[in-house]
PDB file of N, CA and C in Angstrom:
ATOM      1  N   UNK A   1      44.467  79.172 332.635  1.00  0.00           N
ATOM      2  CA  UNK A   1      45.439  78.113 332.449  1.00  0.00           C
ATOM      3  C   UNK A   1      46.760  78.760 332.010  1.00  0.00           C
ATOM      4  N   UNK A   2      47.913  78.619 332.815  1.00  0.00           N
ATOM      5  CA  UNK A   2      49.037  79.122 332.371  1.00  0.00           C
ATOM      6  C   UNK A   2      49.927  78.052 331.541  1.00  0.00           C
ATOM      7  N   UNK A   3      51.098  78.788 330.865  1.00  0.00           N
ATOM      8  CA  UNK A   3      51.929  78.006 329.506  1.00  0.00           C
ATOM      9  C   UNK A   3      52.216  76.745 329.630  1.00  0.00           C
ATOM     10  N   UNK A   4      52.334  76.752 331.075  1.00  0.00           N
ATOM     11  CA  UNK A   4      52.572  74.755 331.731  1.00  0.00           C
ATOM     12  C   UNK A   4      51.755  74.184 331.928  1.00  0.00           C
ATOM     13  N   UNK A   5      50.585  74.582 332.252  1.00  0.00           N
ATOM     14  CA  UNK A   5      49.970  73.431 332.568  1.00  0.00           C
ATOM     15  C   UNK A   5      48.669  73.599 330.564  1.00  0.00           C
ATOM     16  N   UNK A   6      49.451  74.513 329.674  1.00  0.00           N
ATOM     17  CA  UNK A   6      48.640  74.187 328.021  1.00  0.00           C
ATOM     18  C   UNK A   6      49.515  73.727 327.824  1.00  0.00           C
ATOM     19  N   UNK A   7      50.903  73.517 327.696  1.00  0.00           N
ATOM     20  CA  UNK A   7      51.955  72.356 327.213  1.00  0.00           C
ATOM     21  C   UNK A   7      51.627  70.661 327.916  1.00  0.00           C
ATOM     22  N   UNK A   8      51.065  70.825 329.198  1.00  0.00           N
ATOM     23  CA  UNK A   8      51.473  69.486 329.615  1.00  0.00           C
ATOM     24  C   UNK A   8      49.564  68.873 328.654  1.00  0.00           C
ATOM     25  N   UNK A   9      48.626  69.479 328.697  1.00  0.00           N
ATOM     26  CA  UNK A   9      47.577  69.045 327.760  1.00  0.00           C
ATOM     27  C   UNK A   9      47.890  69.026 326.552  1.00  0.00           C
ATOM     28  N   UNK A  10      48.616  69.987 325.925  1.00  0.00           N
ATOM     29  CA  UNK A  10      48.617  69.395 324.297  1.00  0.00           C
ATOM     30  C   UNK A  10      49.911  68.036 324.729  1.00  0.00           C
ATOM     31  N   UNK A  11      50.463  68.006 325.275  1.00  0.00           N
ATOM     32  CA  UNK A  11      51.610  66.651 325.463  1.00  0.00           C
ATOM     33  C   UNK A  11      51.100  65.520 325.658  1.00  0.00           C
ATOM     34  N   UNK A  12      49.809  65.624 326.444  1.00  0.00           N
ATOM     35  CA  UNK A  12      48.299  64.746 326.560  1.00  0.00           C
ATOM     36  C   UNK A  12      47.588  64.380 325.450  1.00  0.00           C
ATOM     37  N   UNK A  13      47.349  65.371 324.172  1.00  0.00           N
ATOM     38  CA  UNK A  13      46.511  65.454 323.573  1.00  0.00           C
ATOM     39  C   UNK A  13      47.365  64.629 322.353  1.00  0.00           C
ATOM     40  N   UNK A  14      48.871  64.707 322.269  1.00  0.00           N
ATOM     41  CA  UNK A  14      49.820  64.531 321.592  1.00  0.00           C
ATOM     42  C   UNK A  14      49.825  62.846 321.084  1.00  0.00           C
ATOM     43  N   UNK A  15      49.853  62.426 322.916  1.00  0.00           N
ATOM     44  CA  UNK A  15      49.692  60.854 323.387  1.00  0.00           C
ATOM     45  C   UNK A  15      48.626  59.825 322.908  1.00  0.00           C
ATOM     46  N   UNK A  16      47.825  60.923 323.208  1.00  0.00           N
ATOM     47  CA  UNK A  16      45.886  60.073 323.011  1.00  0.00           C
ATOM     48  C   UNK A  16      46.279  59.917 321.332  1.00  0.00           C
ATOM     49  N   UNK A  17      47.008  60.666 320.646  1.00  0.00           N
ATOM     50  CA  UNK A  17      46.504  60.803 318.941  1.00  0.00           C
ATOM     51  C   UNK A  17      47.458  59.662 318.437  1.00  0.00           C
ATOM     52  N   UNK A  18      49.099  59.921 319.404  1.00  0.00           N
ATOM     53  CA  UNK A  18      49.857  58.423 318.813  1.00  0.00           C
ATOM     54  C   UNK A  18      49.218  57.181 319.245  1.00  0.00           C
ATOM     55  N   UNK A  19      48.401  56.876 320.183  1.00  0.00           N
ATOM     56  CA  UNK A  19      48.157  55.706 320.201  1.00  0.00           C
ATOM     57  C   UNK A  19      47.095  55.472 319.316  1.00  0.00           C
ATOM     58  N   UNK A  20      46.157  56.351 319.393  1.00  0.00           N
ATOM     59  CA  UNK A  20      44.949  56.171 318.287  1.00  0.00           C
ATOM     60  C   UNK A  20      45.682  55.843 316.817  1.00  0.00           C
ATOM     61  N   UNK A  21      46.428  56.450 316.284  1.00  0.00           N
ATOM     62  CA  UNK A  21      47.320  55.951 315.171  1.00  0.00           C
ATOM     63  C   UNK A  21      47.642  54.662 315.354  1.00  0.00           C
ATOM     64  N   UNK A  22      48.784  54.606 316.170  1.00  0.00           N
ATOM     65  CA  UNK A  22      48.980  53.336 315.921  1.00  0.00           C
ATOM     66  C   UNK A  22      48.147  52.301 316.401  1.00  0.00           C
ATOM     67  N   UNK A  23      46.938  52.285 316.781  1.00  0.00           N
ATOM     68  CA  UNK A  23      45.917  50.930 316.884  1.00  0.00           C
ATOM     69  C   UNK A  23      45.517  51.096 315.578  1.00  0.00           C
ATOM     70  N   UNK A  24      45.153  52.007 314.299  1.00  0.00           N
ATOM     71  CA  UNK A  24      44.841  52.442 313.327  1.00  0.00           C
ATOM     72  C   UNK A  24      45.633  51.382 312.457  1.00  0.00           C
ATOM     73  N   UNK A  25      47.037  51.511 312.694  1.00  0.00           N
ATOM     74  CA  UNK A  25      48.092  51.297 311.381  1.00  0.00           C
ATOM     75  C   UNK A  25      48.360  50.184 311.877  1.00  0.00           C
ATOM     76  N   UNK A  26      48.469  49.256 313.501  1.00  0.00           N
ATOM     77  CA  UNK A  26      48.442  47.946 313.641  1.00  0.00           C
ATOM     78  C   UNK A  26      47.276  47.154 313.006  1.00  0.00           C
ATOM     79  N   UNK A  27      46.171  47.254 312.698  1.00  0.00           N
ATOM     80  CA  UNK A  27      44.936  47.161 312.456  1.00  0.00           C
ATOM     81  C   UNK A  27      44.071  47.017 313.264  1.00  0.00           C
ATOM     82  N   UNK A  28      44.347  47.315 314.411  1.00  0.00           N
ATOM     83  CA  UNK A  28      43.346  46.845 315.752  1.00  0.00           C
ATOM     84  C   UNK A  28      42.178  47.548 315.629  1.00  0.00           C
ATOM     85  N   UNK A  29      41.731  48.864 315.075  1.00  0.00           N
ATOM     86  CA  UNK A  29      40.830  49.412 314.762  1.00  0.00           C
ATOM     87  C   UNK A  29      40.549  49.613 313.871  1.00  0.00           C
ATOM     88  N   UNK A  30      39.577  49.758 313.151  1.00  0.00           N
ATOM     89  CA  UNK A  30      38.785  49.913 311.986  1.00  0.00           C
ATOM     90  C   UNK A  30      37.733  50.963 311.942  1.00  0.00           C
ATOM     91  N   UNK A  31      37.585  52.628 311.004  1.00  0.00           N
ATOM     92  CA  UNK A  31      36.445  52.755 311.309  1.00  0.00           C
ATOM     93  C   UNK A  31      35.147  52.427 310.358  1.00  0.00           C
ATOM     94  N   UNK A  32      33.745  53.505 310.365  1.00  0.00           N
ATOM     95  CA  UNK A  32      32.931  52.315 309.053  1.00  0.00           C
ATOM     96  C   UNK A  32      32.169  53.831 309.800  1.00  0.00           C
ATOM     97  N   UNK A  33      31.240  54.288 308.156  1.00  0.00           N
ATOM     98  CA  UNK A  33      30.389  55.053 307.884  1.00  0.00           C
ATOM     99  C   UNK A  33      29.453  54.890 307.474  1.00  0.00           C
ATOM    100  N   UNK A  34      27.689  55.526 307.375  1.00  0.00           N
ATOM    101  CA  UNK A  34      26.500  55.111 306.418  1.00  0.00           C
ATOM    102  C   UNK A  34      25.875  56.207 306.352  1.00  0.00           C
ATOM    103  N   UNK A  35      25.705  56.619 305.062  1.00  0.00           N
ATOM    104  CA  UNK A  35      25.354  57.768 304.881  1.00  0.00           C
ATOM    105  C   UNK A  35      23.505  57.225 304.458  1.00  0.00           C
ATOM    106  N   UNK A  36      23.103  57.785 305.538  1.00  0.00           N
ATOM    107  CA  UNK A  36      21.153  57.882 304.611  1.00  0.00           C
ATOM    108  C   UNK A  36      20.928  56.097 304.994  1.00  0.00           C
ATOM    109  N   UNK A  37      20.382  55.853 304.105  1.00  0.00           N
ATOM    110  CA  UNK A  37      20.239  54.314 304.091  1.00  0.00           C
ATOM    111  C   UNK A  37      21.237  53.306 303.382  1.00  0.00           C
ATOM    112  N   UNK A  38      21.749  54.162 302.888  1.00  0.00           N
ATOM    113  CA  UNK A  38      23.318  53.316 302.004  1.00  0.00           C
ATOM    114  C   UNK A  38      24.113  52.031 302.563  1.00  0.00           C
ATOM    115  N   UNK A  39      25.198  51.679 302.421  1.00  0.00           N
ATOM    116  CA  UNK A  39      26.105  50.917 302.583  1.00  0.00           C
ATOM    117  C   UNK A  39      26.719  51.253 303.452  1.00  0.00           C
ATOM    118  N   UNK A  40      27.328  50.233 304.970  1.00  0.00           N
ATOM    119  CA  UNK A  40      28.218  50.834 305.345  1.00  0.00           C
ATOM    120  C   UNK A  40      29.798  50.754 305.125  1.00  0.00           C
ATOM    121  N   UNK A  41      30.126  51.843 304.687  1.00  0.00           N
ATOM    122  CA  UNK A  41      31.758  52.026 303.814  1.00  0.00           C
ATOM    123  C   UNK A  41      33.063  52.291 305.439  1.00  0.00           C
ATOM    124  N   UNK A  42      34.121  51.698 304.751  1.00  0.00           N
ATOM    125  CA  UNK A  42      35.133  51.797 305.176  1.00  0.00           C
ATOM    126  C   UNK A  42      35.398  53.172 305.406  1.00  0.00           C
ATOM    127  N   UNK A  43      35.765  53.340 306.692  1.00  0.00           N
ATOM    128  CA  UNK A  43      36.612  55.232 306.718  1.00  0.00           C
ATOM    129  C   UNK A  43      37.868  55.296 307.092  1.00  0.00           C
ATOM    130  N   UNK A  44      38.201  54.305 307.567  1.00  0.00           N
ATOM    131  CA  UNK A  44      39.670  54.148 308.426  1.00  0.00           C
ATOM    132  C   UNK A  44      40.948  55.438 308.091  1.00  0.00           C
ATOM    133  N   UNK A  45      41.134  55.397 306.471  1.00  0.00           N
ATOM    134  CA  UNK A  45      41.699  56.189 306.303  1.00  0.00           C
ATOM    135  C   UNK A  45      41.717  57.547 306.331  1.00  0.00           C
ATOM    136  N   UNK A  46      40.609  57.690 306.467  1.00  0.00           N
ATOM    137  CA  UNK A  46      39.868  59.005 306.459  1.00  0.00           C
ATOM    138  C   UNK A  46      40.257  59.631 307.885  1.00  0.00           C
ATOM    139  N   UNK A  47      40.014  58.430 308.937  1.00  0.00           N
ATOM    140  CA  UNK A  47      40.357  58.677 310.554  1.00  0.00           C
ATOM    141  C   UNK A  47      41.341  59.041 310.606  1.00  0.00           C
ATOM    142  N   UNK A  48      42.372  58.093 309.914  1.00  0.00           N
ATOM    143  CA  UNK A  48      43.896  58.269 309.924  1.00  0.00           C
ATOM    144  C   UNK A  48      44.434  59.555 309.740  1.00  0.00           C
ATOM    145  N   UNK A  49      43.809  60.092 308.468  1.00  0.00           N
ATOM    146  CA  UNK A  49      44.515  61.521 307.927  1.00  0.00           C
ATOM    147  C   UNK A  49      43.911  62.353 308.771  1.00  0.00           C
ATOM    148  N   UNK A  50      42.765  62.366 309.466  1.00  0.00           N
ATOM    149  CA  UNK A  50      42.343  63.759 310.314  1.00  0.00           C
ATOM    150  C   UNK A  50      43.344  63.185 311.630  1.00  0.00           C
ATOM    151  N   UNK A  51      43.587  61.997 312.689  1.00  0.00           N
ATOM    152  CA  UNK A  51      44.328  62.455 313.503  1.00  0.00           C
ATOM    153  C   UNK A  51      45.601  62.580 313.289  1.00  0.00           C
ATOM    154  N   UNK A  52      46.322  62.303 311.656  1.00  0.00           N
ATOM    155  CA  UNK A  52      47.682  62.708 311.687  1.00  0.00           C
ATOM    156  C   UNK A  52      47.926  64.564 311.250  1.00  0.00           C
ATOM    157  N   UNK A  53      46.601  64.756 310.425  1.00  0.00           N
ATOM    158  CA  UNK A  53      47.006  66.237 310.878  1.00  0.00           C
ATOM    159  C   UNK A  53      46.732  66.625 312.644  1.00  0.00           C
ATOM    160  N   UNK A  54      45.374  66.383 313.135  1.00  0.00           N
ATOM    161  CA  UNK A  54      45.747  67.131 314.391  1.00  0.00           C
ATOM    162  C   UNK A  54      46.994  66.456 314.974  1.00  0.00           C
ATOM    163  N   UNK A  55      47.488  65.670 314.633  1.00  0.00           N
ATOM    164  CA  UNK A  55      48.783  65.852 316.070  1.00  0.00           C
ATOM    165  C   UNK A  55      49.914  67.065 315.183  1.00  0.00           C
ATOM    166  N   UNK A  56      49.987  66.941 314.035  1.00  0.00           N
ATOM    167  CA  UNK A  56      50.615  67.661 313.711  1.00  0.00           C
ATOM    168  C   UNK A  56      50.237  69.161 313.732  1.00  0.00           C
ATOM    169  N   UNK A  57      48.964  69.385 314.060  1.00  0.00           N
ATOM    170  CA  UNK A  57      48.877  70.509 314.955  1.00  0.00           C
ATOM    171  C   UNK A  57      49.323  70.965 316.291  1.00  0.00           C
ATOM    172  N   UNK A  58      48.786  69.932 316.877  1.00  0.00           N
ATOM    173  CA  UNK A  58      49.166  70.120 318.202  1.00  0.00           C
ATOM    174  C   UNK A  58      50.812  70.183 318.271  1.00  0.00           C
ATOM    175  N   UNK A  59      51.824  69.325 317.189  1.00  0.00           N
ATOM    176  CA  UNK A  59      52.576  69.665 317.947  1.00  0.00           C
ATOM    177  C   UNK A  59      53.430  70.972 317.320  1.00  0.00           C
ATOM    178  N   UNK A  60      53.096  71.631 316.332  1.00  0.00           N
ATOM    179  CA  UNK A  60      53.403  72.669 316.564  1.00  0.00           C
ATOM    180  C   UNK A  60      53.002  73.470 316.957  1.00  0.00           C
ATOM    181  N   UNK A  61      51.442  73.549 318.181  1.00  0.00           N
ATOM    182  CA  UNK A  61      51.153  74.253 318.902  1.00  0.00           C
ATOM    183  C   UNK A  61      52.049  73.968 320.335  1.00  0.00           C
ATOM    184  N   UNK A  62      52.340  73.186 320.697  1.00  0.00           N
ATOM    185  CA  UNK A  62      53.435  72.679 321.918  1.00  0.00           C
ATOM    186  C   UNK A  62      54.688  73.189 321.819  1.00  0.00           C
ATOM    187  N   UNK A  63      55.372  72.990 320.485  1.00  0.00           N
ATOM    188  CA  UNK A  63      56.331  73.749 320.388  1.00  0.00           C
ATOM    189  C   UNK A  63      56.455  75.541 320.169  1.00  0.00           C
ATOM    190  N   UNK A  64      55.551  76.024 320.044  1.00  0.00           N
ATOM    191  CA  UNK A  64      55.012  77.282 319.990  1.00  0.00           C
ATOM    192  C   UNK A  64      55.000  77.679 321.908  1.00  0.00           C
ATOM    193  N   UNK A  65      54.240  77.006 322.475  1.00  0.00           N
ATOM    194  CA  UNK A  65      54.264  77.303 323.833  1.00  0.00           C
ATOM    195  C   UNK A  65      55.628  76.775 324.300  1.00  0.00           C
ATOM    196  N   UNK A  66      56.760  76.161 323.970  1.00  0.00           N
ATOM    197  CA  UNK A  66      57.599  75.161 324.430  1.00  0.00           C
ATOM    198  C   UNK A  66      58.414  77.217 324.089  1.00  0.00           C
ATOM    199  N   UNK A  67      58.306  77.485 323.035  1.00  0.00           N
ATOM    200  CA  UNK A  67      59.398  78.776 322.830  1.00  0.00           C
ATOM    201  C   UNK A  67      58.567  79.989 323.725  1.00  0.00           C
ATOM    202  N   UNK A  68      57.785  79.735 324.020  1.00  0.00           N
ATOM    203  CA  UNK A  68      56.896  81.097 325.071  1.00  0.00           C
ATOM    204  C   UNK A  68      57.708  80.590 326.204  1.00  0.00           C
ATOM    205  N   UNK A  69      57.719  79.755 326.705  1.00  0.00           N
ATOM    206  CA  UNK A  69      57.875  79.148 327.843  1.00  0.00           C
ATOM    207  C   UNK A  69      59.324  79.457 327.816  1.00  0.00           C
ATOM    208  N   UNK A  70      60.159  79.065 327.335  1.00  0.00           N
ATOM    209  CA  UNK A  70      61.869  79.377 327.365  1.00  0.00           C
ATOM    210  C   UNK A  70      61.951  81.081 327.092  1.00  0.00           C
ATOM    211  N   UNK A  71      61.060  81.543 326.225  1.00  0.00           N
ATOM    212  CA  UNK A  71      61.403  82.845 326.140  1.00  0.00           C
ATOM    213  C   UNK A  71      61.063  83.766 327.627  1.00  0.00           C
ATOM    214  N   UNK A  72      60.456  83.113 328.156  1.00  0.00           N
ATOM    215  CA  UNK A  72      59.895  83.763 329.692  1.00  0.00           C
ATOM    216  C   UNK A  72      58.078  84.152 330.112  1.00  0.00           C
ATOM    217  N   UNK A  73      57.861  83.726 329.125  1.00  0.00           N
ATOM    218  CA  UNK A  73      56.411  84.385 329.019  1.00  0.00           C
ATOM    219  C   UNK A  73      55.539  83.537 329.973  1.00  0.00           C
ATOM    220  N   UNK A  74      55.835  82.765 331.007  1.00  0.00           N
ATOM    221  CA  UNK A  74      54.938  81.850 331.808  1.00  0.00           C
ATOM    222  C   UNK A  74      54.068  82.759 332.638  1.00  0.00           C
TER     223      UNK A  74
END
């Protein structure tokens, strides 16, 4: 896989995570956990903070390939 076509997937991967957020923070989704035989508990937020770090991975992995890519390295 060359630098364009891993930029245009994390730009993909970027997309899938803002919308998952925001169905998150509109409330359209909800998630819910049960550990063993327990209760099942609210996780939502829990969802929230793992896909707001990965996008914030991804996008400084995009911008990382975004400077390969201008620097010439395709």
């Amino acid at each position: 896989m060359d630098l364009v076509e891993r930029l245009a997937d994390c730009v993909e991967h970027m997309e899938e995570l803002s919308r998952r957020i925001g169905r998150i923070k509109a409330g359209d989704v909800h998630h819910q956990v049960r550990f063993g035989d327990g209760p099942w508990e609210d996780s939502t937020q829990l969802v929230l903070d793992h896909y707001e770090q990965l996008l914030g991975t991804f996008k400084t992995l995009g911008e990382d390939i975004r400077r390969r890519i201008d620097a010439g390295e395709i």
